[in-house]
N, C-alpha and C. Protein backbone atom coordinates (compact mmCIF):
# COMPACT_ATOMS: atom_id res chain seq x y z
N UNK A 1 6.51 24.28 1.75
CA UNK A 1 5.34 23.69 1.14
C UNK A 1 5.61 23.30 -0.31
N UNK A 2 6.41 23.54 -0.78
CA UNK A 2 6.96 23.77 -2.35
C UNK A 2 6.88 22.08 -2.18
N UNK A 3 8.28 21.93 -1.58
CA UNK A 3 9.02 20.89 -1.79
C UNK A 3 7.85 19.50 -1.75
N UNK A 4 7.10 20.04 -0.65
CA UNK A 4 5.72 18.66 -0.27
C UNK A 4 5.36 18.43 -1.84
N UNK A 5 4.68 19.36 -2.23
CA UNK A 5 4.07 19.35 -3.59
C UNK A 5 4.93 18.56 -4.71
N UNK A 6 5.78 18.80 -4.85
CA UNK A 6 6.97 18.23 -5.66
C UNK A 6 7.49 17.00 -5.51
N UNK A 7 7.30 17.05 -4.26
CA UNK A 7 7.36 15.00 -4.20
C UNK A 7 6.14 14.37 -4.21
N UNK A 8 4.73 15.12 -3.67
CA UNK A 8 3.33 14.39 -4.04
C UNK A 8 3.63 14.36 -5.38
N UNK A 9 3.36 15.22 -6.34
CA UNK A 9 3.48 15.08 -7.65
C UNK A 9 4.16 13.83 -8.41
N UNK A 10 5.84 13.92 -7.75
CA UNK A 10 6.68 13.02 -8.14
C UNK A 10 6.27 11.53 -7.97
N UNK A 11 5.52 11.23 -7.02
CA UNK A 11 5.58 10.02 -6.28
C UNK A 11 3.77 9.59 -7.32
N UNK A 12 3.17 10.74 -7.54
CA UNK A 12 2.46 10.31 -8.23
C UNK A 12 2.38 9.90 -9.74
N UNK A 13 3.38 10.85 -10.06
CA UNK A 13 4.09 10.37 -11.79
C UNK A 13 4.59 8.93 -11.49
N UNK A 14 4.79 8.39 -10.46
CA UNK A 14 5.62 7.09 -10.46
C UNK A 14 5.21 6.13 -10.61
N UNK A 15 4.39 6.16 -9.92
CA UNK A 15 2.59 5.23 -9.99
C UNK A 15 2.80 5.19 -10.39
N UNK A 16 1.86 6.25 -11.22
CA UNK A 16 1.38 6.53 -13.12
C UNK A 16 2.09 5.32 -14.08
N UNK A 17 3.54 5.82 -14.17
CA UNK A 17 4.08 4.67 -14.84
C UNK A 17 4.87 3.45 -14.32
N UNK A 18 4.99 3.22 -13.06
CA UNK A 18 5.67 2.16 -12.84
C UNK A 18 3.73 0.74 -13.15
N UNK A 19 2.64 1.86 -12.89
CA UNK A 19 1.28 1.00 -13.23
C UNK A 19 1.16 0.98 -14.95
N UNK A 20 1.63 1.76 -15.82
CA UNK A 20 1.83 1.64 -17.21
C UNK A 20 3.05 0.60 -17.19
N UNK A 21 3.82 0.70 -17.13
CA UNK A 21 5.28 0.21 -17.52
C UNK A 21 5.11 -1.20 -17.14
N UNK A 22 4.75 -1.88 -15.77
CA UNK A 22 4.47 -3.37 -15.62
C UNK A 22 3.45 -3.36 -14.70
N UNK A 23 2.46 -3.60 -15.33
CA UNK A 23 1.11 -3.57 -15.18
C UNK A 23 1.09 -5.12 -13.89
N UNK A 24 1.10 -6.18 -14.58
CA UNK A 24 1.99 -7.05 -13.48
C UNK A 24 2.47 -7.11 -11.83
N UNK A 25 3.79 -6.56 -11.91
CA UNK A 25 4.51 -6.48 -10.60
C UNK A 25 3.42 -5.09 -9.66
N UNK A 26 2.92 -4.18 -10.62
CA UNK A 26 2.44 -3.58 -9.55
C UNK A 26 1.09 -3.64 -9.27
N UNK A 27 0.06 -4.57 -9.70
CA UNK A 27 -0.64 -5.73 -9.35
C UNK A 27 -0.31 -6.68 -7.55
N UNK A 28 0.66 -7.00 -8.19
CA UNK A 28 1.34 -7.77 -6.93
C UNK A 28 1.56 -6.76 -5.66
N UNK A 29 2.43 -5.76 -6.29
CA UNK A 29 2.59 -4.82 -5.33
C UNK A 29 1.06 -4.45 -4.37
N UNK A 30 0.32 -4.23 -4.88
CA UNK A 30 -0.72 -3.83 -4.32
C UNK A 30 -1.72 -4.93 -3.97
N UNK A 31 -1.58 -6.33 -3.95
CA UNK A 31 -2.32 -7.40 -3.70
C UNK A 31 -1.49 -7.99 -1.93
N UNK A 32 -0.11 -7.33 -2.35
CA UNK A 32 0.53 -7.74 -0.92
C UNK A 32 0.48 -6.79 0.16
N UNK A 33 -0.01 -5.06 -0.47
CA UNK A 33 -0.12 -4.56 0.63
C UNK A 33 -1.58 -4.96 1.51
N UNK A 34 -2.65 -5.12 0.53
CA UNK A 34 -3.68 -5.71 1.04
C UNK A 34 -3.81 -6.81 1.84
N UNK A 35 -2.94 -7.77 1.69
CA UNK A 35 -2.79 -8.86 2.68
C UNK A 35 -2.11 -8.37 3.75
N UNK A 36 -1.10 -7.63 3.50
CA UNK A 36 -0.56 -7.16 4.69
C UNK A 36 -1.97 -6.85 5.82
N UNK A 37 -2.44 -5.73 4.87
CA UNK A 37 -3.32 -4.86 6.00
C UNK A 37 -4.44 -6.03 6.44
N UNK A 38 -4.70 -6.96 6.14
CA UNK A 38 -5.91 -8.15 6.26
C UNK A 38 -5.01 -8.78 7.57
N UNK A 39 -4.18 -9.23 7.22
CA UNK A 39 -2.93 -9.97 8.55
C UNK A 39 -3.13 -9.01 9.45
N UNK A 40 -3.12 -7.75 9.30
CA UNK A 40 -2.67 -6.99 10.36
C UNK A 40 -3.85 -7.12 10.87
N UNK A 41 -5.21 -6.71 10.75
CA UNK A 41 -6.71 -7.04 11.32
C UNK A 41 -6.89 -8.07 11.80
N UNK A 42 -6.49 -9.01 11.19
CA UNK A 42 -7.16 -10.26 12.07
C UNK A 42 -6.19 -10.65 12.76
N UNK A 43 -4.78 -9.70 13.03
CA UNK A 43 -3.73 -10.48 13.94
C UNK A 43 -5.07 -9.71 15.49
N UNK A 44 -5.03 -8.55 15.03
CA UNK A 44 -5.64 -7.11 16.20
C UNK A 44 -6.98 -7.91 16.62
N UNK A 45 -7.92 -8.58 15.46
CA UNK A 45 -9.00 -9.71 16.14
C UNK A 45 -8.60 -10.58 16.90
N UNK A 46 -7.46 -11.31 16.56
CA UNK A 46 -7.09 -12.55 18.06
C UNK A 46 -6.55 -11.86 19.03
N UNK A 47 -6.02 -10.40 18.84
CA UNK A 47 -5.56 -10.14 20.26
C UNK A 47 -6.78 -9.74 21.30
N UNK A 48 -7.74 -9.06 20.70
CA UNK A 48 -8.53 -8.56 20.98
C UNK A 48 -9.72 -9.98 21.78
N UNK A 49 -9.56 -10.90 21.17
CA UNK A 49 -10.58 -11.99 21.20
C UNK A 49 -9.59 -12.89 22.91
N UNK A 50 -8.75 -12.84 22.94
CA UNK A 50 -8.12 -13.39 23.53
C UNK A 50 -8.09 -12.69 25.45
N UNK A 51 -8.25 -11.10 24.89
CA UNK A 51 -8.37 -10.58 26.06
C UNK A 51 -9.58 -10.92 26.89
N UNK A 52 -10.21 -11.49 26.35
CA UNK A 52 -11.62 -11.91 27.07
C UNK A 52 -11.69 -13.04 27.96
């Protein structure tokens, strides 16, 4: 359980500053996971729409 903690932590210091450090790229970063997940929904709507 140690180790979990120690990389939540870590992975959250990273954020922290990779969102200080270039405010920018990780903007982007997080504008593409959102499209991702939007693509992924409306791919699951035409499959879904199609079965009909």
């Amino acid at each position: 359980m140690q180790v979990k903690k120690v990389l939540s932590y870590g992975g959250i210091a990273f954020a922290a500053y990779y969102l200080l450090a270039r405010p920018s790229d990780a903007a982007t970063a997080v504008k593409g996971a959102f499209d991702s997940v939007i693509n992924a929904a409306d791919s699951l709507a035409q499959f879904v729409n199609n079965l009909a």
